[in-house]
Protein backbone atom coordinates (compact mmCIF):
# COMPACT_ATOMS: atom_id res chain seq x y z
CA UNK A 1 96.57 -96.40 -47.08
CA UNK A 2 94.85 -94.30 -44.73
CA UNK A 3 92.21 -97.18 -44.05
CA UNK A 4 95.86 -98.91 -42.26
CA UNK A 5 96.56 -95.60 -40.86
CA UNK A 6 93.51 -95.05 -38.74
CA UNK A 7 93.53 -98.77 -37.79
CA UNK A 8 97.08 -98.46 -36.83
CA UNK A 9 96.81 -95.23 -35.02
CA UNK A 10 93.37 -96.84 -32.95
CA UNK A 11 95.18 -100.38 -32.14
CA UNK A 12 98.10 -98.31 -30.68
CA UNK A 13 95.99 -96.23 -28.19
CA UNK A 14 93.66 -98.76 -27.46
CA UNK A 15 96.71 -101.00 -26.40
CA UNK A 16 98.61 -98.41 -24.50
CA UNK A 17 95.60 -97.37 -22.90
CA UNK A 18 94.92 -101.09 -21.36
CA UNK A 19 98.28 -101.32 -20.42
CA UNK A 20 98.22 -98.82 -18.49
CA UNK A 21 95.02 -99.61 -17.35
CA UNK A 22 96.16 -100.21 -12.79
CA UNK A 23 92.51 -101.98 -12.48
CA UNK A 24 92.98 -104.57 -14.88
CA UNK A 25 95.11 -107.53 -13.58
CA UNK A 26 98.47 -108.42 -16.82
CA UNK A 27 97.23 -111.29 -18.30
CA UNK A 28 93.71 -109.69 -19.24
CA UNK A 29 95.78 -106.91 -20.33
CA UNK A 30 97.67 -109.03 -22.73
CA UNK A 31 94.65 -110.73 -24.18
CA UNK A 32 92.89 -107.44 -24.86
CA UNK A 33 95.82 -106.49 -26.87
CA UNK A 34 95.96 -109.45 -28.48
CA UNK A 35 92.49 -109.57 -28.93
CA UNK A 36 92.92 -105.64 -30.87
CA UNK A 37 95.71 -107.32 -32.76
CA UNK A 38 93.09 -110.41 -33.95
CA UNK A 39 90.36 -108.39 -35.19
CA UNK A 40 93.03 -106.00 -36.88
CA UNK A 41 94.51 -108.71 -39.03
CA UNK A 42 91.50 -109.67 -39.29
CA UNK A 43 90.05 -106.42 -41.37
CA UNK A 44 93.67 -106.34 -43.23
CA UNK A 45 92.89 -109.60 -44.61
CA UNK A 46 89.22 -109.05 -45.34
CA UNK A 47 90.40 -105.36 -46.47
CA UNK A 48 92.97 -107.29 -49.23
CA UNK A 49 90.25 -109.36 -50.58
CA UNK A 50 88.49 -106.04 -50.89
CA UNK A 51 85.28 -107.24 -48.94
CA UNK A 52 84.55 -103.67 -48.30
CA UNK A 53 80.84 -104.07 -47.44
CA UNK A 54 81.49 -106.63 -44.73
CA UNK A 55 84.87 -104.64 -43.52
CA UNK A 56 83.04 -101.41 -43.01
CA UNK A 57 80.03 -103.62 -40.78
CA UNK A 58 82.56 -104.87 -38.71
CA UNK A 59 84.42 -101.80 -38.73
CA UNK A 60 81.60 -99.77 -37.35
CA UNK A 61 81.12 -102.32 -34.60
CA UNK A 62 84.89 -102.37 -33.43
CA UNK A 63 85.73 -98.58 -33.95
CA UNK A 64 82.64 -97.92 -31.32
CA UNK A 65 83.66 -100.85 -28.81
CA UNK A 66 87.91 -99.89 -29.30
CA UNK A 67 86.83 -96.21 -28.71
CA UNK A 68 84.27 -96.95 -25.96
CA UNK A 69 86.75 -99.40 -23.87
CA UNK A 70 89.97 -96.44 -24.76
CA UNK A 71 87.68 -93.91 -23.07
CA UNK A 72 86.98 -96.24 -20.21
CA UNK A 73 90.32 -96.65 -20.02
CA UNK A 74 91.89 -93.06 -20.22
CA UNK A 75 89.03 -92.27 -17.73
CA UNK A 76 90.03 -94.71 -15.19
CA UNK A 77 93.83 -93.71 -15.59
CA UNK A 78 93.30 -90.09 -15.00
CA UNK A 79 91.02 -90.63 -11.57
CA UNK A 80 93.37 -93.34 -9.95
CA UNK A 81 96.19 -91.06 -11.23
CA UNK A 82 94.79 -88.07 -9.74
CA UNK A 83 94.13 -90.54 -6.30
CA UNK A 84 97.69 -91.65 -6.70
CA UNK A 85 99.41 -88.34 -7.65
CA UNK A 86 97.85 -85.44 -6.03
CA UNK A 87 99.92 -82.30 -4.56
CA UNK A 88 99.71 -83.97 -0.73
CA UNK A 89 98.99 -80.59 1.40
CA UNK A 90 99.33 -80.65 5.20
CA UNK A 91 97.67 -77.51 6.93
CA UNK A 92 98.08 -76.13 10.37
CA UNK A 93 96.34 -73.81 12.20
CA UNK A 94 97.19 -71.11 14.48
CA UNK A 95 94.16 -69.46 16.86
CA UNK A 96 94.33 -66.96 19.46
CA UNK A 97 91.76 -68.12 22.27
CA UNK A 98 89.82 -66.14 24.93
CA UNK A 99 87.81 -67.09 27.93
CA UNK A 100 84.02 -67.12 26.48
CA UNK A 101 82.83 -64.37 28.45
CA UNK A 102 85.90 -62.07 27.33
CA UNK A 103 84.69 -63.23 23.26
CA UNK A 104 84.28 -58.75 22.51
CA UNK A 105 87.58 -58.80 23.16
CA UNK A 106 89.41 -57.63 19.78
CA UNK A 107 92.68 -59.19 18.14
CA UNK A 108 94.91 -56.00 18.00
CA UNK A 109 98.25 -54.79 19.51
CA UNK A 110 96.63 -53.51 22.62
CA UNK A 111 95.95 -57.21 23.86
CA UNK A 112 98.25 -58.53 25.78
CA UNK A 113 98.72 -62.13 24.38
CA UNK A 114 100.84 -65.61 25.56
CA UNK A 115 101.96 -67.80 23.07
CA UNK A 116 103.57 -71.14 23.91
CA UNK A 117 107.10 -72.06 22.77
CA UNK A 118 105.45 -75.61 21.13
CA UNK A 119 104.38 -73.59 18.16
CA UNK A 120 106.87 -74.67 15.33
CA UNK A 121 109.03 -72.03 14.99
CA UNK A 122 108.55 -71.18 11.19
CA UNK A 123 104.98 -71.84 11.25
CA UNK A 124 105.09 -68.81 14.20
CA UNK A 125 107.31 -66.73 12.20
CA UNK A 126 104.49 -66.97 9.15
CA UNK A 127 101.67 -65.54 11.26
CA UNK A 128 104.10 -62.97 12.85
CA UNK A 129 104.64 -61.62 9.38
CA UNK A 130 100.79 -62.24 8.28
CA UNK A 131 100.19 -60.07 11.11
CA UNK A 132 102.79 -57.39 10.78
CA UNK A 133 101.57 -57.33 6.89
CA UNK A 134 97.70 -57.67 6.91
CA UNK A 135 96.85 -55.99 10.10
CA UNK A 136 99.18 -53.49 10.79
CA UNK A 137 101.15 -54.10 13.66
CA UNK A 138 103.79 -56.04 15.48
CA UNK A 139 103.28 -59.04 17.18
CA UNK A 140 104.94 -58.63 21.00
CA UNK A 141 103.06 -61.27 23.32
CA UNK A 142 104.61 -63.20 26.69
CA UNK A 143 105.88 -66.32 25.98
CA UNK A 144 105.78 -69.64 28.36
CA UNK A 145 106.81 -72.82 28.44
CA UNK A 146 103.76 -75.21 27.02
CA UNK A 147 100.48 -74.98 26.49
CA UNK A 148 99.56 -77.01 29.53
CA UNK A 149 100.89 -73.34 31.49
CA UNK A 150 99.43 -70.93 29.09
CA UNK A 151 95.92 -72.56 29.65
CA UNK A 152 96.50 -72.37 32.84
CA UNK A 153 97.26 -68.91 32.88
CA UNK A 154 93.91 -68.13 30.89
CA UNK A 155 91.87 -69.87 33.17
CA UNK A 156 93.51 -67.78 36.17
CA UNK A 157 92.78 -64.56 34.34
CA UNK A 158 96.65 -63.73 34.41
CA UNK A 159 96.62 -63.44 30.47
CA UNK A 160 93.40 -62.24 28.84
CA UNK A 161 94.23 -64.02 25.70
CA UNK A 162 96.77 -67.04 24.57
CA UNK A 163 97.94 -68.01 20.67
CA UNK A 164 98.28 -71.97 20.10
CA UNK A 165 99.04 -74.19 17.14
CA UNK A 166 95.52 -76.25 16.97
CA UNK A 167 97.42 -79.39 16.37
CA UNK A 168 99.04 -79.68 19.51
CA UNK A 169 95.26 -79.59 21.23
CA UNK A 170 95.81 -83.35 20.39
CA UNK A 171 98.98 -83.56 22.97
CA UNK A 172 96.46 -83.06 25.65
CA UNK A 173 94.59 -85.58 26.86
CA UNK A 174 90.96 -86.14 25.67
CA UNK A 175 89.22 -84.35 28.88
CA UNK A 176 91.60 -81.62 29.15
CA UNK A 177 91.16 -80.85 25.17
CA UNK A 178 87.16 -81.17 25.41
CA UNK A 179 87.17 -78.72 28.61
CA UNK A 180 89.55 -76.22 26.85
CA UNK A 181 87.22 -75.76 24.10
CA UNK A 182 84.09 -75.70 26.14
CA UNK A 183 85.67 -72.80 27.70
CA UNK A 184 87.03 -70.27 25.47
CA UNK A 185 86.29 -69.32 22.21
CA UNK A 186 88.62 -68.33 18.69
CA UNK A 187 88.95 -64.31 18.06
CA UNK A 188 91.65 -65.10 15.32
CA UNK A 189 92.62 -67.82 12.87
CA UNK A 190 95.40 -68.02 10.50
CA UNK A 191 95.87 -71.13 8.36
CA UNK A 192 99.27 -72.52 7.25
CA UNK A 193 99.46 -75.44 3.75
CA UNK A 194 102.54 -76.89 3.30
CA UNK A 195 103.38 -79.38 -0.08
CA UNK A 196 104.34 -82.74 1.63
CA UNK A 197 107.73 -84.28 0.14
CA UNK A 198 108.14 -87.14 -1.27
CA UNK A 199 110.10 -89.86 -0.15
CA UNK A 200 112.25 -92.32 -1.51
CA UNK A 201 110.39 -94.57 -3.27
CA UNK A 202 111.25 -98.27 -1.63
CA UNK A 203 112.59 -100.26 -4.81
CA UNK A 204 109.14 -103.72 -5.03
CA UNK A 205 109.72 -106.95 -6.33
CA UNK A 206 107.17 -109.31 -5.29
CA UNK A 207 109.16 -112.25 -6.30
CA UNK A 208 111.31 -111.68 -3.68
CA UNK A 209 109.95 -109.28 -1.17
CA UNK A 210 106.97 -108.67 0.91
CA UNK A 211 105.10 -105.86 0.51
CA UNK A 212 104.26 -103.12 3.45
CA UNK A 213 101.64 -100.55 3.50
CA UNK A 214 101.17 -98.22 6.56
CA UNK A 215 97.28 -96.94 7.09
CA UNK A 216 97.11 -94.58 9.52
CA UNK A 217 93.98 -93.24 10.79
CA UNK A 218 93.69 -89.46 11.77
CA UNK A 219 91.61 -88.41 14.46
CA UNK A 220 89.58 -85.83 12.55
CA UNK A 221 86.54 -84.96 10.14
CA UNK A 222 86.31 -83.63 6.74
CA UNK A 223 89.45 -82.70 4.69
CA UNK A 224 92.34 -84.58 5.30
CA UNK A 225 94.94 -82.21 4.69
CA UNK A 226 94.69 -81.27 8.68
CA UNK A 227 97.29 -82.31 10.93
CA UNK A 228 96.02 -84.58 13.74
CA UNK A 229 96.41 -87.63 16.12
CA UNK A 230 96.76 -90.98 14.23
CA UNK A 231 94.13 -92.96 16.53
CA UNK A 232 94.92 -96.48 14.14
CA UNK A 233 98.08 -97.02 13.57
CA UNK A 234 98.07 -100.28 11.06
CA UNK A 235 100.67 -102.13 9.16
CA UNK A 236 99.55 -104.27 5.77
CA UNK A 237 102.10 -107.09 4.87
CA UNK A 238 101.41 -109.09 1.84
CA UNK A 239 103.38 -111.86 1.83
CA UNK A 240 103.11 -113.59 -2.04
CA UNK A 241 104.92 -116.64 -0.69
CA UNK A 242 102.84 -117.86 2.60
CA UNK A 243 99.77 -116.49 0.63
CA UNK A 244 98.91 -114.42 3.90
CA UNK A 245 98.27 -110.87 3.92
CA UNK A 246 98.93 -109.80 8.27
CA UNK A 247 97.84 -107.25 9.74
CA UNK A 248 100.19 -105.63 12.67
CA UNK A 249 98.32 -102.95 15.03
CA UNK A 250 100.64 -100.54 17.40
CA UNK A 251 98.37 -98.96 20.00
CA UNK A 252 98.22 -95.48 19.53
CA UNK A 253 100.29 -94.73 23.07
CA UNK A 254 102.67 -96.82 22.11
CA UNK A 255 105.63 -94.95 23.89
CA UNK A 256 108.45 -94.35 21.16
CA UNK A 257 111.60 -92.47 20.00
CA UNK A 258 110.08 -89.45 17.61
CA UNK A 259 112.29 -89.29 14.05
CA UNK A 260 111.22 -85.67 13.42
CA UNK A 261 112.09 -84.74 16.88
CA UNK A 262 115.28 -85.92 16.81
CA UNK A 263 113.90 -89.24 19.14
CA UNK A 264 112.97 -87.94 21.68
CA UNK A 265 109.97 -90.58 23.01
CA UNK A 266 106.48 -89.34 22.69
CA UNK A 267 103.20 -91.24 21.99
CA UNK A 268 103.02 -92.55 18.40
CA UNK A 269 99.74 -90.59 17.95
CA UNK A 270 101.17 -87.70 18.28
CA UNK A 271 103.63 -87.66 16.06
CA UNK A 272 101.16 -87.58 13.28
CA UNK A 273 100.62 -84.08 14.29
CA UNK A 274 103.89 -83.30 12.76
CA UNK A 275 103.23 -85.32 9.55
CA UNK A 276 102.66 -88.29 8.07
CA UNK A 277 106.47 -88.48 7.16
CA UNK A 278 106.96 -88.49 10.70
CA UNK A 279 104.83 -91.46 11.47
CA UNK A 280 106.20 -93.69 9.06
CA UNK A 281 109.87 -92.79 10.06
CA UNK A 282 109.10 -93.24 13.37
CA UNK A 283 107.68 -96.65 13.15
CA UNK A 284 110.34 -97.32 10.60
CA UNK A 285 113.12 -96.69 12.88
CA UNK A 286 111.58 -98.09 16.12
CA UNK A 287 110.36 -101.75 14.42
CA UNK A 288 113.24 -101.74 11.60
CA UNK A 289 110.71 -102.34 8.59
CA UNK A 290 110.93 -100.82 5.39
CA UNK A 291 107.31 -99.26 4.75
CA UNK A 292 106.49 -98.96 1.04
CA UNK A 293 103.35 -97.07 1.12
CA UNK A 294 101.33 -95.09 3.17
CA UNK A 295 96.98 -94.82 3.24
CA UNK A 296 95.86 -91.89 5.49
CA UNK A 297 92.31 -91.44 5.87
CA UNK A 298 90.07 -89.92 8.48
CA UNK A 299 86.41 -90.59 9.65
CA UNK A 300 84.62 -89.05 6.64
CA UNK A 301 86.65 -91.32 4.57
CA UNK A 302 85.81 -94.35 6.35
CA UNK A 303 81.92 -93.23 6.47
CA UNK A 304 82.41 -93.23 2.59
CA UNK A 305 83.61 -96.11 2.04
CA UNK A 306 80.92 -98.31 4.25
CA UNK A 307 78.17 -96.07 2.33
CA UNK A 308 79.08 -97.06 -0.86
CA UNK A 309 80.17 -101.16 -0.30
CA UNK A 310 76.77 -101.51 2.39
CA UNK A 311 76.90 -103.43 5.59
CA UNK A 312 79.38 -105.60 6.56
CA UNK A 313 80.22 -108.38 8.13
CA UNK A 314 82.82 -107.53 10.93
CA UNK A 315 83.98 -109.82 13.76
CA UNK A 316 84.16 -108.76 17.43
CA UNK A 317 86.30 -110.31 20.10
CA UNK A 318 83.83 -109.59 23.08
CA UNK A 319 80.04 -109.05 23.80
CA UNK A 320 79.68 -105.37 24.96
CA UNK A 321 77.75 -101.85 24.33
CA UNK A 322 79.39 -98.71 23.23
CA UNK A 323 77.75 -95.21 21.94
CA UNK A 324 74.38 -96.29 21.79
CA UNK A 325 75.42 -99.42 19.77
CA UNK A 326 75.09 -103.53 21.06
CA UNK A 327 78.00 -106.11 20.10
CA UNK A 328 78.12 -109.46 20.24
CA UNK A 329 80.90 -112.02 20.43
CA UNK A 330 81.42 -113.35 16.81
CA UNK A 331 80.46 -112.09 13.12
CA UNK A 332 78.03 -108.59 13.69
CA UNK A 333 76.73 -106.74 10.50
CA UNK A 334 77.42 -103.29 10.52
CA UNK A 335 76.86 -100.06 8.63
CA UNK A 336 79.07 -96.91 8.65
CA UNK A 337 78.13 -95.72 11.80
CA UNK A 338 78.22 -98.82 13.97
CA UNK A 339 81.45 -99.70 12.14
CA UNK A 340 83.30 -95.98 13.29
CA UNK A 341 82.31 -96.48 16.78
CA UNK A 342 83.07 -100.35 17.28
CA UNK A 343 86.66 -98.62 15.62
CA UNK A 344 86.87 -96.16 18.27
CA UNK A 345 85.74 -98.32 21.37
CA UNK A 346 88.33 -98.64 24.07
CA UNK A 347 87.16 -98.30 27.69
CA UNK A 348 84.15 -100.77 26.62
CA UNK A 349 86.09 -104.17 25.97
CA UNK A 350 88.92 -105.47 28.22
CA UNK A 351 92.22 -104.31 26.73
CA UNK A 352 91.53 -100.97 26.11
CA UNK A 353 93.54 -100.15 23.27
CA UNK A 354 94.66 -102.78 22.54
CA UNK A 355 91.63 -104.71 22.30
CA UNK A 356 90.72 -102.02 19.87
CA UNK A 357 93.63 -101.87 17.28
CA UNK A 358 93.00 -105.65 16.90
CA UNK A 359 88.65 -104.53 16.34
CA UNK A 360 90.33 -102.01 13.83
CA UNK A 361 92.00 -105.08 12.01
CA UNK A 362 88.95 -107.22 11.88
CA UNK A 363 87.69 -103.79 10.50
CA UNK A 364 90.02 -104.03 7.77
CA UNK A 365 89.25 -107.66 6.87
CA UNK A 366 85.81 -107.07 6.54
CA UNK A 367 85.89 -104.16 4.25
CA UNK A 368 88.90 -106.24 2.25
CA UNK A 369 86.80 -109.51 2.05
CA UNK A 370 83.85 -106.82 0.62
CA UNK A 371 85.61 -105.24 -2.02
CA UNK A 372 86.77 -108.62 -3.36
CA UNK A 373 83.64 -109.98 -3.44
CA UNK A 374 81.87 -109.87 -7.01
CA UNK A 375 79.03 -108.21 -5.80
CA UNK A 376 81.33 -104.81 -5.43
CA UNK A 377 82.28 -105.20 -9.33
CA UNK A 378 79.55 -102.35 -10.59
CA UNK A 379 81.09 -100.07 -7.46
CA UNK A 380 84.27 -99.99 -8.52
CA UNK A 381 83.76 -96.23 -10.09
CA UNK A 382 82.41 -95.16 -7.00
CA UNK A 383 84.54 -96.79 -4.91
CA UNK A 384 87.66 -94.83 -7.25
CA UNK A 385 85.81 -91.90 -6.81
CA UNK A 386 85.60 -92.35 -2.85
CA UNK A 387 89.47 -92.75 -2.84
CA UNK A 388 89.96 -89.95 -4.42
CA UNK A 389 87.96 -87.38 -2.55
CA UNK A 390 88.31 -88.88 1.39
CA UNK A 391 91.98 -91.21 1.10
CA UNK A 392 95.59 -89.94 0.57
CA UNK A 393 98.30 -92.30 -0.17
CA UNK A 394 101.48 -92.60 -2.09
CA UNK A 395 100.53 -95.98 -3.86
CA UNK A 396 101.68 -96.16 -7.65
CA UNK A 397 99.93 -97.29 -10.47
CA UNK A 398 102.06 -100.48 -10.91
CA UNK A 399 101.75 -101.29 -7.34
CA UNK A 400 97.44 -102.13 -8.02
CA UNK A 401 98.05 -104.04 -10.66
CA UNK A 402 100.68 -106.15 -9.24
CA UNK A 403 98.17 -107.13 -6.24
CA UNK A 404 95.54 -107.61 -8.68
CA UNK A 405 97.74 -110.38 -9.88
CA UNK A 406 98.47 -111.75 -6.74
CA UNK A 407 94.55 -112.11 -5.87
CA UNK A 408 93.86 -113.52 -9.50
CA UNK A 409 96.85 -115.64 -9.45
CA UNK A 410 95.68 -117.14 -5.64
CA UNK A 411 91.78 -117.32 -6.55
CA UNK A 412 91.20 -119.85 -3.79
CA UNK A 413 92.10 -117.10 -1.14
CA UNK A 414 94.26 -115.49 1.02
CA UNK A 415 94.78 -115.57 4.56
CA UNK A 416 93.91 -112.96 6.75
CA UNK A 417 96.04 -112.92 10.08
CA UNK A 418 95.89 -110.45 12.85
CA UNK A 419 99.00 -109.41 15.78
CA UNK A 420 98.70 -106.73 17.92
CA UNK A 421 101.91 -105.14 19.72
CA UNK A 422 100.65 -105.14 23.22
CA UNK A 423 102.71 -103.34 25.85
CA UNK A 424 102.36 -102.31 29.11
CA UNK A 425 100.40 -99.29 30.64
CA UNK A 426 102.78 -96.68 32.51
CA UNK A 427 103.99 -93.70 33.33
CA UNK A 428 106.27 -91.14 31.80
CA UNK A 429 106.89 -87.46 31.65
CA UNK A 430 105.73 -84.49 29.32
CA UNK A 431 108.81 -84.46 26.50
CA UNK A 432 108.74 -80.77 26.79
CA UNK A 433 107.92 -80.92 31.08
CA UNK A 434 109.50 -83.03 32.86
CA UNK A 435 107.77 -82.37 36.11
CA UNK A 436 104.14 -83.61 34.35
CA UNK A 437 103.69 -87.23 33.38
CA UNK A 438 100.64 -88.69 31.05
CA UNK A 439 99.52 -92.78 30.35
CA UNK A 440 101.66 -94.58 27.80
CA UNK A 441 101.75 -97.61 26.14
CA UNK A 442 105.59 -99.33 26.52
CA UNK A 443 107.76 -102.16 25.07
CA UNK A 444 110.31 -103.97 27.50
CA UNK A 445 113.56 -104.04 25.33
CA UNK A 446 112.69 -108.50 24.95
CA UNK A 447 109.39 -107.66 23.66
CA UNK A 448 110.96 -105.48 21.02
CA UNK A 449 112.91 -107.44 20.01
CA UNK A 450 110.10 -110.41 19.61
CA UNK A 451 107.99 -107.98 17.67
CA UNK A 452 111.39 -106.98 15.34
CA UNK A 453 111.47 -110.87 14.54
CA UNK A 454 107.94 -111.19 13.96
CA UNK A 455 107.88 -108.74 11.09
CA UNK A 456 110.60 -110.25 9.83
CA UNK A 457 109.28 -113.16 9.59
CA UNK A 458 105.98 -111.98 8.01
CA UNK A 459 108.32 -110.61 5.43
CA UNK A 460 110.48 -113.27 4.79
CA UNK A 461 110.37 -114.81 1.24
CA UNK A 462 112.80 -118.04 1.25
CA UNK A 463 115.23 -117.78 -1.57
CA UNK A 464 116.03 -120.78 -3.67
């Protein structure tokens, strides 16, 4: 009796454990379970005609191999799960800048300070009270209108010393940022992590939906919990019917009504700096498209990943040079760091950015036609390890495995199709100064409805 016991006990865990198993596509699941069941009736009936030599051989050989793939198994859960289910922190950053030739000056309640109204109010309320608590006295500094002034006020030498939310460095443009911080140097930091909610799961059936991920590329090294510009700004839609998985790039600039601030328009990178809920409302709202699932990742991830899958073959659009780095017209080989600048080229191809959301694509089809090659089969642990460390995303368990029977059930291949939402270059002003205008990206109200239609039509699935 407690021969059947133990066998029971290991066929149950071996079988929940490759069911739940993301990595392994259903109908291997199903013949590894009924593969356990096999070799279990199989004992039972040797077991009953009491061939106990024999049964204890075998025994040995399938206890190891049920207890070696169960461990594989739990271990592979537990990573992807901890991938798939982290606690999502989002940190901001609050620093009190001075001119570097005033960097003696101290952080106390003698110096007279400026701190823009852009800092969210509760995040400023947090370092009022760290202050008030920790160092012993009350915060009392001159408040302006944007940061754009209050720079402007340090430079001139009116204000000796000026408190910003680091994030909103990214509203500025690119020369105006770099200068700022060639300038001055940080006398005081304090650093704000926030849990980011969960959303409403979208309901997935791929019988009769397409799917839609959002990747959305931060503008920033090392951990990703930091708040930053979204420089690629992707959407993913698997389409089970047409057999065609399309990817749809909105430049970066792309000038659109913000969800978070209650829409008023603002570049879509920037509204990444409030949160990644923020993005995908945003582009929810503005193209009407139900996004299932978000991948953020930053450039460390995407260093990571090209270390561990090797070169790769990438396609470029144009002939040019950028960063030290030669391109030419067709299929190029790249590594990680050719890769993240051929990403980040703009004012080298015609197109400018939108020339390089549709590079970032054929970025995207190289690295997917990589990992499902079967020479990426013994990387898979690293490549889960990878994920976990450098990617955040809100992708469920039963999500992989559902693609992973989409690519086995479609073996001869999927089609890879790229769109890019071009607009217009213009004009518009600050959303928080009016008199101050910066280079956006827009969408004539005919082209947005073209590009509504066109992502409805990636996602259609004909009902019978």
């Amino acid at each position: 009796m407690t021969y059947h016991i133990i066998n029971v006990l290991l066929l149950a865990i071996y079988s929940i454990t490759v069911w739940l198993n993301p990595i392994i596509f259903t109908n291997l699941k199903y013949i590894l379970i009924l593969v356990g069941f096999g070799v279990s009736a199989y004992l039972f009936s040797l077991f009953n005609r009491r061939k106990k030599k024999r049964i204890y051989k075998i025994h040995k050989v399938m206890l190891v191999l049920a207890l070696l793939i169960t461990s594989a198994n739990i271990y592979i859960y537990v990573n992807i799960n901890n991938i798939l289910n982290p606690i999502q922190l989002e940190t901001t950053q609050i620093s009190v800048y001075v001119l570097k030739e005033n960097e003696n000056l101290e952080f106390n309640k003698e110096l007279e300070l400026g701190v823009s109204i852009e800092i969210e109010p509760t995040l400023y309320e947090n370092v009022r009270l760290y202050i008030e608590d920790e160092l012993g006295f009350i915060l009392s500094p001159n408040k302006t209108d944007n940061d754009q002034d209050l720079i402007a006020a340090l430079y001139d030498k009116s204000i000796p010393a000026i408190m910003l939310d680091v994030a909103n460095l990214g509203f500025l443009e690119e020369e105006v940022a770099r200068e700022f911080l060639d300038k001055t140097t940080v006398i005081f930091t304090f650093e704000k992590s926030t849990e980011v909610k969960d959303r409403d799961q979208i309901t997935e059936d791929f019988e009769t939906n397409a799917i839609v991920f959002y990747i959305s590329g931060i503008d920033h090294d090392g951990d990703l919990g930091w708040r930053a510009r979204s420089d690629v700004n992707q959407l993913v839609i698997v389409n089970p019917d047409t057999k065609k998985i399309s990817f749809v790039s909105l430049p970066r600039d792309t000038y659109v009504p913000t969800t978070c601030l209650n829409g008023v328009s603002d570049k879509l990178t920037h509204a990444a700096v409030r949160g990644i809920q923020c993005s995908i409302g945003t582009i929810e709202q503005y193209l009407n498209v139900p996004i299932n699932h978000y991948v953020r990742l930053n450039f460390t991830s995407f260093i990571s990943i090209f270390e561990i899958i090797g070169p790769t073959e990438i396609y470029s659009h144009y002939t040019f040079s950028s960063h030290g780095f030669d391109y030419k017209k067709g299929m190029n080989l790249m590594d990680a760091e050719k890769a993240l600048m051929f990403a980040r080229s703009r004012k080298e191809v015609p197109g400018g950015d939108q020339t390089r959301g549709l590079h970032q694509q054929e970025i995207l089809k190289g690295v997917f036609r990589k990992l499902t090659s079967p020479s990426q089969i013994g990387n898979i642990q690293k490549i889960i390890n990878s994920t976990r460390k450098f990617v955040q995303t809100d992708v469920v368990p039963a999500t992989i495995t559902e693609l992973l029977d989409l690519l086995v059930a479609n073996a001869s291949g999927w089609e890879l199709e790229s769109h890019v939402l071009a607009g217009t270059a213009a004009w518009r002003p600050w959303p928080n100064d009016a008199t101050r205008q910066y280079s956006v990206i827009v969408h004539t109200e005919e082209q947005l409805i073209e590009y509504r239609q066109l992502i409805d039509d990636l996602r259609r699935i004909p009902q019978e």
